[in-house]
C-alpha atoms as a PDB file:
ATOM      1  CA  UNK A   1       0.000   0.000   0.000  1.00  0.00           C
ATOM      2  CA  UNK A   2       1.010   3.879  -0.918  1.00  0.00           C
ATOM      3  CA  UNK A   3       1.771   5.932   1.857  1.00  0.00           C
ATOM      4  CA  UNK A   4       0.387   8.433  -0.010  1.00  0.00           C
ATOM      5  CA  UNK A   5      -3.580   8.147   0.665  1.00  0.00           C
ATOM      6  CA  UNK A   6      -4.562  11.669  -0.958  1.00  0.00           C
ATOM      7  CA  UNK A   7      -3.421  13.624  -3.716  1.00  0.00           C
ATOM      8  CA  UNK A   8      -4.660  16.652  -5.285  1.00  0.00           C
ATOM      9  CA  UNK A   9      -4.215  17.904  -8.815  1.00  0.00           C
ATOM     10  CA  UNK A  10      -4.922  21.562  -9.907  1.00  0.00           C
ATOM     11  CA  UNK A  11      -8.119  21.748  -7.521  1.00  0.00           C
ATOM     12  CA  UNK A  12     -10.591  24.320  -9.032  1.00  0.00           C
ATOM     13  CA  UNK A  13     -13.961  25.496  -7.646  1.00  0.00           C
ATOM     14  CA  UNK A  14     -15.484  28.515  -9.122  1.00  0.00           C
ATOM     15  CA  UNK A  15     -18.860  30.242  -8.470  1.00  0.00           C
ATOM     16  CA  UNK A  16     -20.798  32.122 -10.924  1.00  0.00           C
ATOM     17  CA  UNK A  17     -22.342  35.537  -9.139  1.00  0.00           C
ATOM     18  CA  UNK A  18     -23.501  38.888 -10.999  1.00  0.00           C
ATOM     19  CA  UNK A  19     -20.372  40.229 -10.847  1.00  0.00           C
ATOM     20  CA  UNK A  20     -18.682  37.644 -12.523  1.00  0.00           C
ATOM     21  CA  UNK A  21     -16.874  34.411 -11.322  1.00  0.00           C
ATOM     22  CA  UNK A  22     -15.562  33.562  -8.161  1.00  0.00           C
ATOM     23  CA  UNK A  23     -12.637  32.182  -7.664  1.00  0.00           C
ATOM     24  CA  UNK A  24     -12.885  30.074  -4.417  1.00  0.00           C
ATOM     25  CA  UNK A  25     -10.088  27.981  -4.832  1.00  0.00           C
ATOM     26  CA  UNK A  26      -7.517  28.231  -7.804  1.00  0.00           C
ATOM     27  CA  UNK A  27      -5.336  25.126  -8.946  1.00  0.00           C
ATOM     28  CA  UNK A  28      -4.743  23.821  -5.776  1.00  0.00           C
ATOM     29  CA  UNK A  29      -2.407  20.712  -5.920  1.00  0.00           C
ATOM     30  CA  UNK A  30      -0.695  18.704  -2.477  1.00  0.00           C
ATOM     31  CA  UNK A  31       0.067  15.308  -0.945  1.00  0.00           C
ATOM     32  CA  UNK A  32      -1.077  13.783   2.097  1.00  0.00           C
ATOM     33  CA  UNK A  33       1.137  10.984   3.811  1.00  0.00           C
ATOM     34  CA  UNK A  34      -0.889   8.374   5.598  1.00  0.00           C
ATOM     35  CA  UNK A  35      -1.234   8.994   8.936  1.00  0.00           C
ATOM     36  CA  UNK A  36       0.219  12.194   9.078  1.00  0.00           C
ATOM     37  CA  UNK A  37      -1.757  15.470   9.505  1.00  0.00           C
ATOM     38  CA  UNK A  38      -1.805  18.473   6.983  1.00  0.00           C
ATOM     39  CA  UNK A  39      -2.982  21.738   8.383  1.00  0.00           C
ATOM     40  CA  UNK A  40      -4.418  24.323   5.845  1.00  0.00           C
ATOM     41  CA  UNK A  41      -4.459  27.839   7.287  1.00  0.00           C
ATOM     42  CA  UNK A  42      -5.611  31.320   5.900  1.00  0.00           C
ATOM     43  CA  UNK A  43      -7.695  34.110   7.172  1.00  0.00           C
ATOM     44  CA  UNK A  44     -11.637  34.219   6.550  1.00  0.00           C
ATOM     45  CA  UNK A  45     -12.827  33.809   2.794  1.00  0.00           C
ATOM     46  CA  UNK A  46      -9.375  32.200   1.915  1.00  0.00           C
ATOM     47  CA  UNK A  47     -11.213  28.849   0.384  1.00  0.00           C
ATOM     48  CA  UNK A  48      -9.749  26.817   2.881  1.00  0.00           C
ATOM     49  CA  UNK A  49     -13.452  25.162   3.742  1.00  0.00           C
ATOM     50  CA  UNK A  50     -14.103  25.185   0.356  1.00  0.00           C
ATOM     51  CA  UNK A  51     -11.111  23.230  -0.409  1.00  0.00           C
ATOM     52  CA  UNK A  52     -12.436  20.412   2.202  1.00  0.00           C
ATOM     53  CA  UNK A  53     -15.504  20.567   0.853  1.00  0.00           C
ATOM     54  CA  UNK A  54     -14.793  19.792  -2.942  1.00  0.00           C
ATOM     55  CA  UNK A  55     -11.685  17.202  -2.036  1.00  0.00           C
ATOM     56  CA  UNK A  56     -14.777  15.278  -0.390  1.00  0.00           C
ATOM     57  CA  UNK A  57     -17.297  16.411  -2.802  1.00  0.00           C
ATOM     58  CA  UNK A  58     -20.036  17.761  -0.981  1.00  0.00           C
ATOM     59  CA  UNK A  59     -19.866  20.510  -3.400  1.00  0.00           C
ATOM     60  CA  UNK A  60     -18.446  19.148  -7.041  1.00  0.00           C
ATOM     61  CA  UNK A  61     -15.147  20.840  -8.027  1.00  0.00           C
ATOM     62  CA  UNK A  62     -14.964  22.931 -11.612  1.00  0.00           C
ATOM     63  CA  UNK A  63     -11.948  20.505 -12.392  1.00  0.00           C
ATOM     64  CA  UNK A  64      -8.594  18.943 -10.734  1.00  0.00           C
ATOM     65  CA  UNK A  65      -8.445  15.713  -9.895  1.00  0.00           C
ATOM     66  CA  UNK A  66      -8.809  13.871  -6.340  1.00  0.00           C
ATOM     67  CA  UNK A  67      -7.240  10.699  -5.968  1.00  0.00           C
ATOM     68  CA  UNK A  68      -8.044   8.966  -2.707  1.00  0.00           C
ATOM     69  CA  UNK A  69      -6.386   5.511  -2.254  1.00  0.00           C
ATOM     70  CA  UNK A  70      -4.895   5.546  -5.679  1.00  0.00           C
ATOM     71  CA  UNK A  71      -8.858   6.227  -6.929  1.00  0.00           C
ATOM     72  CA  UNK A  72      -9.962   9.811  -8.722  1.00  0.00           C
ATOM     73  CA  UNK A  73     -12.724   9.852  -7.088  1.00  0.00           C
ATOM     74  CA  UNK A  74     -14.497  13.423  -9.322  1.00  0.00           C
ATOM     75  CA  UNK A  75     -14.992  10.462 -11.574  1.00  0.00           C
ATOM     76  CA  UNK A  76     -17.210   8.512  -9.478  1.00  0.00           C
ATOM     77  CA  UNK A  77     -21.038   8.405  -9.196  1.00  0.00           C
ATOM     78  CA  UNK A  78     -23.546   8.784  -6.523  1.00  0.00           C
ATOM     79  CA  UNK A  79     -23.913   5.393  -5.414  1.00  0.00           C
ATOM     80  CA  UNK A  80     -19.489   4.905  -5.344  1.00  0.00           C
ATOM     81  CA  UNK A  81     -19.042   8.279  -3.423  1.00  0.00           C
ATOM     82  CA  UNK A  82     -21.590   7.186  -0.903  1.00  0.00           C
ATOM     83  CA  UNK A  83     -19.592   3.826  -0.356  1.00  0.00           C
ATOM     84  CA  UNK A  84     -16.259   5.855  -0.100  1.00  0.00           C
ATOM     85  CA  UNK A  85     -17.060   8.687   2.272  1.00  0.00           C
ATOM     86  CA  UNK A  86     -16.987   5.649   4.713  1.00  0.00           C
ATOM     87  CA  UNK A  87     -13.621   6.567   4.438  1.00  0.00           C
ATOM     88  CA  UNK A  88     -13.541  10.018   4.078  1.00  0.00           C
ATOM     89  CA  UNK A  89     -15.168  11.959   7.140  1.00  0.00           C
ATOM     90  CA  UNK A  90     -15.359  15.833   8.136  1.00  0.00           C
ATOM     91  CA  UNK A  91     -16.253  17.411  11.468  1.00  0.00           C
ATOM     92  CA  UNK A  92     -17.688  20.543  11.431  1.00  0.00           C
ATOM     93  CA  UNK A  93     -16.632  23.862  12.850  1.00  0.00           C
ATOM     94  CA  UNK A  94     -19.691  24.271  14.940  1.00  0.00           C
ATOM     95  CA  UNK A  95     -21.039  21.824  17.011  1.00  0.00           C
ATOM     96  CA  UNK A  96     -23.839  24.138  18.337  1.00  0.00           C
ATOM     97  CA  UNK A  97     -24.883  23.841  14.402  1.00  0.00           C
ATOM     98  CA  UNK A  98     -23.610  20.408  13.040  1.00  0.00           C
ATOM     99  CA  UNK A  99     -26.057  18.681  15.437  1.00  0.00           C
ATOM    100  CA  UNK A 100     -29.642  17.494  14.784  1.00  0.00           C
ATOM    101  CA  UNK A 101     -31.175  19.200  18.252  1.00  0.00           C
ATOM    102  CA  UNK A 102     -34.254  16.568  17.967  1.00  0.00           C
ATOM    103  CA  UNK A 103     -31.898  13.937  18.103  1.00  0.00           C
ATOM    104  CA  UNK A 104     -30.668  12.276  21.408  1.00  0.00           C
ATOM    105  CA  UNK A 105     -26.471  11.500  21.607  1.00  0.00           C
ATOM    106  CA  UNK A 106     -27.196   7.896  20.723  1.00  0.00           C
ATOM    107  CA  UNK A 107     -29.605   8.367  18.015  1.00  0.00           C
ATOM    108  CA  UNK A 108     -26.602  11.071  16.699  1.00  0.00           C
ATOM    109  CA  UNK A 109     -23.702   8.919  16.339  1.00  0.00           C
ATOM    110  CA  UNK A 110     -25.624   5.575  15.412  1.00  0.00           C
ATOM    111  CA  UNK A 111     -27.153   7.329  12.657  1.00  0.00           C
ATOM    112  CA  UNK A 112     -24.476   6.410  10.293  1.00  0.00           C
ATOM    113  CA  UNK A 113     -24.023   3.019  11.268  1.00  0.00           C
ATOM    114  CA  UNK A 114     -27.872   2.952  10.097  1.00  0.00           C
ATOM    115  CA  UNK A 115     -27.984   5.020   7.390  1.00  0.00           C
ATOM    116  CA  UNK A 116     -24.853   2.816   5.754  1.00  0.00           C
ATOM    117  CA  UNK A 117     -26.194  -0.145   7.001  1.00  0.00           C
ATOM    118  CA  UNK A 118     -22.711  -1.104   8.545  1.00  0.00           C
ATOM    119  CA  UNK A 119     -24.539  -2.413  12.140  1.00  0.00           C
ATOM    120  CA  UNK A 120     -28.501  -2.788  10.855  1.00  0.00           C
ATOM    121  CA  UNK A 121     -29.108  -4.787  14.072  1.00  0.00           C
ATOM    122  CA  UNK A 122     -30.257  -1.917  16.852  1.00  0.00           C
ATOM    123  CA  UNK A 123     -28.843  -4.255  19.653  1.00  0.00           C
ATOM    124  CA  UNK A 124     -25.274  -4.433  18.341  1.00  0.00           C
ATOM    125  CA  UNK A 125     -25.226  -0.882  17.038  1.00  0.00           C
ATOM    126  CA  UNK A 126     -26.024   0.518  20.822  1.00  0.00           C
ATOM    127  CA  UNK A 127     -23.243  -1.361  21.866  1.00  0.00           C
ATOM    128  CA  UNK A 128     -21.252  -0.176  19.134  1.00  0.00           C
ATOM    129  CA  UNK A 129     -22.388   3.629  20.487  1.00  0.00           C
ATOM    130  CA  UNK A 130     -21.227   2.778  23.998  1.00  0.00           C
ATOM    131  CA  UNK A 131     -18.021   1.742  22.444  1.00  0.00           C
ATOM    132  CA  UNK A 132     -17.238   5.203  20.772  1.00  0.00           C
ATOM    133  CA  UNK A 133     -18.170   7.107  23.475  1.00  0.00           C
ATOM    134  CA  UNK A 134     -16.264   5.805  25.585  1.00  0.00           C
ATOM    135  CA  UNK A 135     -13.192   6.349  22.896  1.00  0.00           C
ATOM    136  CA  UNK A 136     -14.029   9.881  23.139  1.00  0.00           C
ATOM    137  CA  UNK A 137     -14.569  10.586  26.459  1.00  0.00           C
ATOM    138  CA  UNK A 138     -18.548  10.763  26.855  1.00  0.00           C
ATOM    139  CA  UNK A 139     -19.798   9.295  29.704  1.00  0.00           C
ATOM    140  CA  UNK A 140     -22.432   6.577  29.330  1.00  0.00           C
ATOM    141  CA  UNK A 141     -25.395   8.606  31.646  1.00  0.00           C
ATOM    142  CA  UNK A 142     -25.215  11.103  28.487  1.00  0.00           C
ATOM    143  CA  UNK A 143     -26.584   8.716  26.276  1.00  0.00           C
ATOM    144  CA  UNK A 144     -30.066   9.841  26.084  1.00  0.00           C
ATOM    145  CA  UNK A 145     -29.336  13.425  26.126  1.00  0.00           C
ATOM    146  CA  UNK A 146     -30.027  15.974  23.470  1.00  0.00           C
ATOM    147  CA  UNK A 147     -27.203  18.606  22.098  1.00  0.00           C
ATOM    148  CA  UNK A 148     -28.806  21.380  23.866  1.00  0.00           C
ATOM    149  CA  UNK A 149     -28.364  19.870  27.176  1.00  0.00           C
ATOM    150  CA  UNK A 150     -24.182  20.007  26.750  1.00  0.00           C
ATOM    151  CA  UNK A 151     -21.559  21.982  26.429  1.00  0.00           C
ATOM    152  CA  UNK A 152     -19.757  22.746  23.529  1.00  0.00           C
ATOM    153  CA  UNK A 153     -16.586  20.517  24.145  1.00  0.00           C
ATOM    154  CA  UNK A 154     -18.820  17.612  24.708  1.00  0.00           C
ATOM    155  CA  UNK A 155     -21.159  18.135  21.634  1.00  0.00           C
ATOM    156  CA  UNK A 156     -17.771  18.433  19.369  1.00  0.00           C
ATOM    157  CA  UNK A 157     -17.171  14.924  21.113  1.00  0.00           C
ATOM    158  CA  UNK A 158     -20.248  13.727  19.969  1.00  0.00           C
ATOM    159  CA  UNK A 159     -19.021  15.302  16.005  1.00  0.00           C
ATOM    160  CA  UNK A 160     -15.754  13.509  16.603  1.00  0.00           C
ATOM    161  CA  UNK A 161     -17.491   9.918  17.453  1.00  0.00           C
ATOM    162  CA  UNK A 162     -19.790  10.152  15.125  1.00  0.00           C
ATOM    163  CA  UNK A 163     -17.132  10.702  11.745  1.00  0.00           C
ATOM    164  CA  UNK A 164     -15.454   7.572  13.872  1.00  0.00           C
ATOM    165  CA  UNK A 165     -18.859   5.839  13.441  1.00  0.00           C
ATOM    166  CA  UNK A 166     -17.715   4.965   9.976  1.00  0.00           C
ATOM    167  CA  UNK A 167     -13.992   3.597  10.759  1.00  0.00           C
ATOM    168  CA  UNK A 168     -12.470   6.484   8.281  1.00  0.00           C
ATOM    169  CA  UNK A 169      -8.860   6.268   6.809  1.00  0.00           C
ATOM    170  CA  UNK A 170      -9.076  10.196   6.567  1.00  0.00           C
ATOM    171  CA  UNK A 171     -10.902  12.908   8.445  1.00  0.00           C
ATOM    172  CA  UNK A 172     -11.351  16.675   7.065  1.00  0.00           C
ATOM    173  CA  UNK A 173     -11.639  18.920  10.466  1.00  0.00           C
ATOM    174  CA  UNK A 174     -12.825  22.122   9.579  1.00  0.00           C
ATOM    175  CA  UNK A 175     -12.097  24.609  12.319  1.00  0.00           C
ATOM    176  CA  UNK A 176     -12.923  22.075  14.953  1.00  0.00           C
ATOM    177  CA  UNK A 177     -11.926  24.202  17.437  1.00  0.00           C
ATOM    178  CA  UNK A 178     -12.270  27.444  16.883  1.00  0.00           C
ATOM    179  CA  UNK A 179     -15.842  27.689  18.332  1.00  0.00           C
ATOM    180  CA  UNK A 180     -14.692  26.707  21.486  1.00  0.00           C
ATOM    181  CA  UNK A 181     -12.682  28.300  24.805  1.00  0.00           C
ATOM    182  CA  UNK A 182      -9.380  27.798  24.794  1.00  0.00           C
ATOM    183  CA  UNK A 183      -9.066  25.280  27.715  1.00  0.00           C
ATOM    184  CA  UNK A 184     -11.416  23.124  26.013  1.00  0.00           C
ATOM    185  CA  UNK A 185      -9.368  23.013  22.636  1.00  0.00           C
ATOM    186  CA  UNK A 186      -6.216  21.828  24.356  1.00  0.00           C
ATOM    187  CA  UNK A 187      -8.454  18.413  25.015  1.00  0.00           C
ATOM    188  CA  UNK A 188      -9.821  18.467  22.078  1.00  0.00           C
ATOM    189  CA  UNK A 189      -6.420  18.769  20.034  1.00  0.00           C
ATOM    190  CA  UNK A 190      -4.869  16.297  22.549  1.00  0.00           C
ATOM    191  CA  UNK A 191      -8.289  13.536  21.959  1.00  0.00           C
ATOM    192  CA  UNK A 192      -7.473  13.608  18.408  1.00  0.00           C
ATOM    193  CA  UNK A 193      -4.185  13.164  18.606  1.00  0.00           C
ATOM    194  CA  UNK A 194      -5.001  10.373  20.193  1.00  0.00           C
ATOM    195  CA  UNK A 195      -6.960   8.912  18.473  1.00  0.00           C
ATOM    196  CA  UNK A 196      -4.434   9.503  15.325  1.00  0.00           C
ATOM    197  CA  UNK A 197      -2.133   6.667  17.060  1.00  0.00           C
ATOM    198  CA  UNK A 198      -4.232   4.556  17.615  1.00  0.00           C
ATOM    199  CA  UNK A 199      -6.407   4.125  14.897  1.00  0.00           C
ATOM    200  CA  UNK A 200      -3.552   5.348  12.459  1.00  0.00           C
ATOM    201  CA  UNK A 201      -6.073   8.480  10.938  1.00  0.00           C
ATOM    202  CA  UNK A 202      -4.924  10.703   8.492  1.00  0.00           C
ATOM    203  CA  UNK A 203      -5.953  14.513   9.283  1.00  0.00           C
ATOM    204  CA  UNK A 204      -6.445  17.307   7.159  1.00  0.00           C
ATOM    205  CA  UNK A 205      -6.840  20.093   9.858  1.00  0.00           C
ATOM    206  CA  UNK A 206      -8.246  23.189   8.466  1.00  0.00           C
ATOM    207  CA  UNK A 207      -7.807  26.416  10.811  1.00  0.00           C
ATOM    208  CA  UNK A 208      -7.335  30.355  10.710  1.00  0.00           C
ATOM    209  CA  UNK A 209      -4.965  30.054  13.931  1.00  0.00           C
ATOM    210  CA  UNK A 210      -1.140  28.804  12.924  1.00  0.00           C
ATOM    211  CA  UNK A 211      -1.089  28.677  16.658  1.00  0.00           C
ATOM    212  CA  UNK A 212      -3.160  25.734  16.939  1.00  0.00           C
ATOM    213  CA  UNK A 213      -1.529  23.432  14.467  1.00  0.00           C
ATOM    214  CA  UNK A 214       2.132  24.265  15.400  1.00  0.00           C
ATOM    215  CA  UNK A 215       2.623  21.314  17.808  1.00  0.00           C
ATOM    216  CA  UNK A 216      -0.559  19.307  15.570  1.00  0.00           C
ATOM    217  CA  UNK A 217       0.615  18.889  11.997  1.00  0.00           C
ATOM    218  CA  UNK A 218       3.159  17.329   9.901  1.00  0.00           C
ATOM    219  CA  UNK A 219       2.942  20.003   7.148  1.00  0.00           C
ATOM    220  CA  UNK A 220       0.930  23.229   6.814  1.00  0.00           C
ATOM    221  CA  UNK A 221      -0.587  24.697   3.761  1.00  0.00           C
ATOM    222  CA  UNK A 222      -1.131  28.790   3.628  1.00  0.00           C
ATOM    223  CA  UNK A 223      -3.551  29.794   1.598  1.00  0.00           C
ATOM    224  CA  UNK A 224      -4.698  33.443   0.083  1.00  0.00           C
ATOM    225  CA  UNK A 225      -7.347  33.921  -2.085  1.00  0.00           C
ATOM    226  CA  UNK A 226      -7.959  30.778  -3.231  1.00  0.00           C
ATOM    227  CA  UNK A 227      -4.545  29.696  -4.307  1.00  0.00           C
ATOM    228  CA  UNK A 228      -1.905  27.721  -2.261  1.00  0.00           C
ATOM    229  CA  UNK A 229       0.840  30.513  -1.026  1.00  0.00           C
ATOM    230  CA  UNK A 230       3.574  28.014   0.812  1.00  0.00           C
ATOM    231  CA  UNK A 231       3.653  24.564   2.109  1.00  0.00           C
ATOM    232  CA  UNK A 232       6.321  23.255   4.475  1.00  0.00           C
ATOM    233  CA  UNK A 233       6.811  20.605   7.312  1.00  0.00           C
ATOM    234  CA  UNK A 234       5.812  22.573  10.170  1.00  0.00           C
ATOM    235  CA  UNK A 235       9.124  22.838  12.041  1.00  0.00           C
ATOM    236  CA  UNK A 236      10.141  24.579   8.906  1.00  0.00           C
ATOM    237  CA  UNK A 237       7.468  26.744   8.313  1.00  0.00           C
ATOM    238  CA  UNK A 238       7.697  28.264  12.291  1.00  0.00           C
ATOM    239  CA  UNK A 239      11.368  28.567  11.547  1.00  0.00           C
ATOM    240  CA  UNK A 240      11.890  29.989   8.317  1.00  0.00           C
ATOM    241  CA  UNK A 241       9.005  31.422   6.396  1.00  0.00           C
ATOM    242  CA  UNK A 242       9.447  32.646   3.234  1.00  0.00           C
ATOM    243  CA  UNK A 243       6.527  34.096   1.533  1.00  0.00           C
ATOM    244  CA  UNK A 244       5.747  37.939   3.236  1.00  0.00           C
ATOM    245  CA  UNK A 245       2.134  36.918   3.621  1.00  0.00           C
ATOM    246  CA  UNK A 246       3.447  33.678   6.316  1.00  0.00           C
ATOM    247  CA  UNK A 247       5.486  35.957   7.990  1.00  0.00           C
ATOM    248  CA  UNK A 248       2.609  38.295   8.482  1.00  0.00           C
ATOM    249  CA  UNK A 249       0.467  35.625   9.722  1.00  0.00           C
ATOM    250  CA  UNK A 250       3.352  34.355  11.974  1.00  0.00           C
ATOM    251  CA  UNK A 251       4.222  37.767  13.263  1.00  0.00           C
ATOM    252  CA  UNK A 252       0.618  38.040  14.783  1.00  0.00           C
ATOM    253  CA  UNK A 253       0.528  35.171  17.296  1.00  0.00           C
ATOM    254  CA  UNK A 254       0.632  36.970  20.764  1.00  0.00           C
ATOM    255  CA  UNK A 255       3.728  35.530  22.536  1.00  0.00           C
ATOM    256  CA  UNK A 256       3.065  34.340  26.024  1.00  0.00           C
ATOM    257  CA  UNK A 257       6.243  35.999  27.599  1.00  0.00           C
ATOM    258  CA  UNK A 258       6.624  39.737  28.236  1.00  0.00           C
ATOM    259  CA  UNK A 259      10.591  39.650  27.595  1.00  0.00           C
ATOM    260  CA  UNK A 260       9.952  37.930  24.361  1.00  0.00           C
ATOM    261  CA  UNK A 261       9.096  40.399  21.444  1.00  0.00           C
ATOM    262  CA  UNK A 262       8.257  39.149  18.057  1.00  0.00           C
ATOM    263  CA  UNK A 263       8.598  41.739  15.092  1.00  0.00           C
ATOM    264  CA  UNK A 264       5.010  42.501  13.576  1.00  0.00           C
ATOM    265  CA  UNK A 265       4.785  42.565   9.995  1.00  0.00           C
ATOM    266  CA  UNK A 266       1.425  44.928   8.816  1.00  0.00           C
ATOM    267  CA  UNK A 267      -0.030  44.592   6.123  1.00  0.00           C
ATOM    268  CA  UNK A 268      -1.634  47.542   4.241  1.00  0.00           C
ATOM    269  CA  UNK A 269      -4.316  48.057   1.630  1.00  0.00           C
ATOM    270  CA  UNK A 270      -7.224  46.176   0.787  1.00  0.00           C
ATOM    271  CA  UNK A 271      -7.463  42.260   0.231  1.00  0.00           C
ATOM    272  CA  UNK A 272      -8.103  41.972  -3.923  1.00  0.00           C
ATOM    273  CA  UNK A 273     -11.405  40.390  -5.230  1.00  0.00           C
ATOM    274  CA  UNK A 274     -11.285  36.744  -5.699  1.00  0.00           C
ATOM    275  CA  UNK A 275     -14.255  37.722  -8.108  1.00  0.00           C
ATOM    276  CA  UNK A 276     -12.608  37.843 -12.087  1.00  0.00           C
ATOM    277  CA  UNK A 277      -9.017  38.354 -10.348  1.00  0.00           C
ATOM    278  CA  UNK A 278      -6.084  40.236 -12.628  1.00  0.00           C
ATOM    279  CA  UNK A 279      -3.364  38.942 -13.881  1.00  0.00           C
ATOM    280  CA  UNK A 280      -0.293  38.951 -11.315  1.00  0.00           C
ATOM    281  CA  UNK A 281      -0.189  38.133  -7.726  1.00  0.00           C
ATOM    282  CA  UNK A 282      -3.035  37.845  -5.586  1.00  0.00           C
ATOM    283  CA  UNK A 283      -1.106  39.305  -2.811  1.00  0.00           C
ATOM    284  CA  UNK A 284       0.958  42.209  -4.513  1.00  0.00           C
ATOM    285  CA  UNK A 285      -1.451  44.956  -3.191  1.00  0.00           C
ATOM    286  CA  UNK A 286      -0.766  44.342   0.392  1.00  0.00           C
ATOM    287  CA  UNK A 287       2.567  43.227   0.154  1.00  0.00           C
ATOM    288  CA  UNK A 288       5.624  45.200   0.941  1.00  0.00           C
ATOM    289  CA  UNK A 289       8.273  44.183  -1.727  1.00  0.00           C
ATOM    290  CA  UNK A 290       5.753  43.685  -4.692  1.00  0.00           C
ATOM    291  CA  UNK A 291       7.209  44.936  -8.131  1.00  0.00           C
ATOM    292  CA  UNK A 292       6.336  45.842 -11.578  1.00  0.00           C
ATOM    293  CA  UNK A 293       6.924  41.882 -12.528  1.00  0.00           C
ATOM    294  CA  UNK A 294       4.392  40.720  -8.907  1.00  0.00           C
ATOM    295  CA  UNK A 295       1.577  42.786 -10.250  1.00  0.00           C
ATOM    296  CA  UNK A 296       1.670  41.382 -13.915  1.00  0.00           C
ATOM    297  CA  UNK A 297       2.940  37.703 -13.374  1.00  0.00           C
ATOM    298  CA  UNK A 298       1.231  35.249 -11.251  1.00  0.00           C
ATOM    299  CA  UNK A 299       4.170  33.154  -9.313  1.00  0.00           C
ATOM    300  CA  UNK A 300       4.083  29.601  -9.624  1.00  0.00           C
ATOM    301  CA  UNK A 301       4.296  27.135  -6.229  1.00  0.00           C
ATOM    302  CA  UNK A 302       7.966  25.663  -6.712  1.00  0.00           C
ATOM    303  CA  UNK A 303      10.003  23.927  -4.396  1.00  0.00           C
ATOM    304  CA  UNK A 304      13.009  26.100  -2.990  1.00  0.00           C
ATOM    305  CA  UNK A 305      14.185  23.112  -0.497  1.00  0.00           C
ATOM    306  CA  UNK A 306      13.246  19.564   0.193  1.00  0.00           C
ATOM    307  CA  UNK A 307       9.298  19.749   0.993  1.00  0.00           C
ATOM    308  CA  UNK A 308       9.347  23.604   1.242  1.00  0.00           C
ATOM    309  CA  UNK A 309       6.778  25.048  -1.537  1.00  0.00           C
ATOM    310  CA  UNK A 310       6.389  28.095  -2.332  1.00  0.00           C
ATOM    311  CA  UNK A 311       4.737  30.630  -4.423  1.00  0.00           C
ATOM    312  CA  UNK A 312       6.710  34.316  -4.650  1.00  0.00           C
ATOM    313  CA  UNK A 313       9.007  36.122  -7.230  1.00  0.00           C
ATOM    314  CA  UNK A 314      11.289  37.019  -4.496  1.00  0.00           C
ATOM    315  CA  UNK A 315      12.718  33.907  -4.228  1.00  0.00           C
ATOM    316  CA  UNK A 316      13.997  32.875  -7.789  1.00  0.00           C
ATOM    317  CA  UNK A 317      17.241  33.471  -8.005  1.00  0.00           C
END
């Protein structure tokens, strides 16, 4: 078997409006290593979720290719992507909205075992419920329980065990955490973790904090606009980013020590419409060091060391 389990190939998802098309996400192309975690970060309207989204196609992609397994699966119908996203899961970023509130916790995460008619026997499915619960930390007196009735940390639990339901190979976590207070996203982060050992899951982690996937992926994407900006192991991104945009996003995470200063790099001017985009960088309006040549030329994602992508004029040499 490949240790690659996910590649993508020149992603595209574009939306028609009135003003013209949107360009969501632009010819987006990675590799994920089995069992290893790729964070994707960006701020707000970046296409990170979007990305998620089409790699599992709940929305379709314009074109690109995602091959799961060694499969493209934008080639496969209805009936094959419902058998596959037994293998492909996503939790949602809210789990005050991801979660039917008519539903009790038990009814919640059985729901695909029914649905895919994995456990169609109620009997061994409740015991099947007990079982994930307890591999996520949710006490059994809980069962019967509606979301309401929790807290947030325990109704992203009950997201967590149900993706689980379907014994995934890879999980798409869209801003898991960010809906949550901070003490409770340490045991989140930590549960999946986790789980990642011991079930071997593969993670693609999508977040607007670099904070929180520092110490929880292998390799982090940046995205801007729709197009990947840099990827790098994560050791290496932290320690040497290269593209002014990662170093802007870098330079904003408070440090927790009042000797420590970390130079802040601000940004000016107005993020560019993702709607009919020019020619050029994406980036070259709020960047410091944009020329002539950044505003005319789009700069292609290249490799400038082993594993370290990325995409800026200032680096040729």
């Amino acid at each position: 078997m490949s240790d690659t389990i996910l590649e993508v190939k020149h992603l595209k998802k574009y939306f028609n409006t009135p003003k013209g098309t949107l360009h969501a996400v632009d010819d987006v192309s990675f590799t994920l290593e089995r069992g290893k975690t790729l964070g994707i970060v960006g701020e707000s309207g970046c296409g990170k979720s979007t990305t998620g989204r089409a790699i599992l196609r709940l929305i379709e992609p314009t074109a690109g290719e995602v091959i799961f397994n060694g499969e493209d699966i934008t080639k496969k119908n209805k009936e094959q992507m419902r058998l596959l996203r037994r293998e492909m899961q996503l939790i949602f970023q809210d789990p005050y909205a991801s979660l039917d509130p008519r539903k009790t916790v038990s009814e919640i995460i059985g729901e695909p075992l029914k649905l895919q008619k994995l456990i169609p026997d109620a009997k061994k499915r409740a015991e099947r419920v007990h079982e994930l619960m307890e591999v996520v930390g949710l006490a059994d007196r809980l069962i019967n329980t509606y979301p309401h009735e929790l807290d947030g940390g325990r109704r992203q639990r009950i997201g967590i065990a149900r993706a689980l339901a379907m014994e995934p190979k890879l999980i798409i976590c869209d801003e898991p955490v960010s809906a949550l207070d901070v003490s409770i996203q340490a045991q989140i982060l930590n549960l999946m973790q986790d789980l990642q050992e011991q079930m071997g899951l593969t993670y693609i982690f999508i977040t607007h904090d670099l904070s929180v996937v520092n110490h929880f992926a292998n390799d982090i994407a940046v995205m801007y606009l729709g197009q990947l900006i840099e990827k790098a192991p994560s050791v290496t991104l932290f320690d040497n980013p290269v593209h002014p945009y990662t170093k802007a996003l870098l330079s904003a995470i408070p440090v927790p020590s009042l000797r420590k200063k970390r130079q802040r790099v601000m940004l000016k001017g107005e993020i560019s419409s993702p709607i009919n985009p020019k020619p050029g960088c994406r980036f070259a309006v709020r960047c410091p060091y944009a020329t002539d040549r950044c505003r005319t030329e789009e700069p292609k994602l290249v490799e400038i060391e082993k594993d370290h992508f990325v995409a800026c004029h200032l680096t040729e040499k």
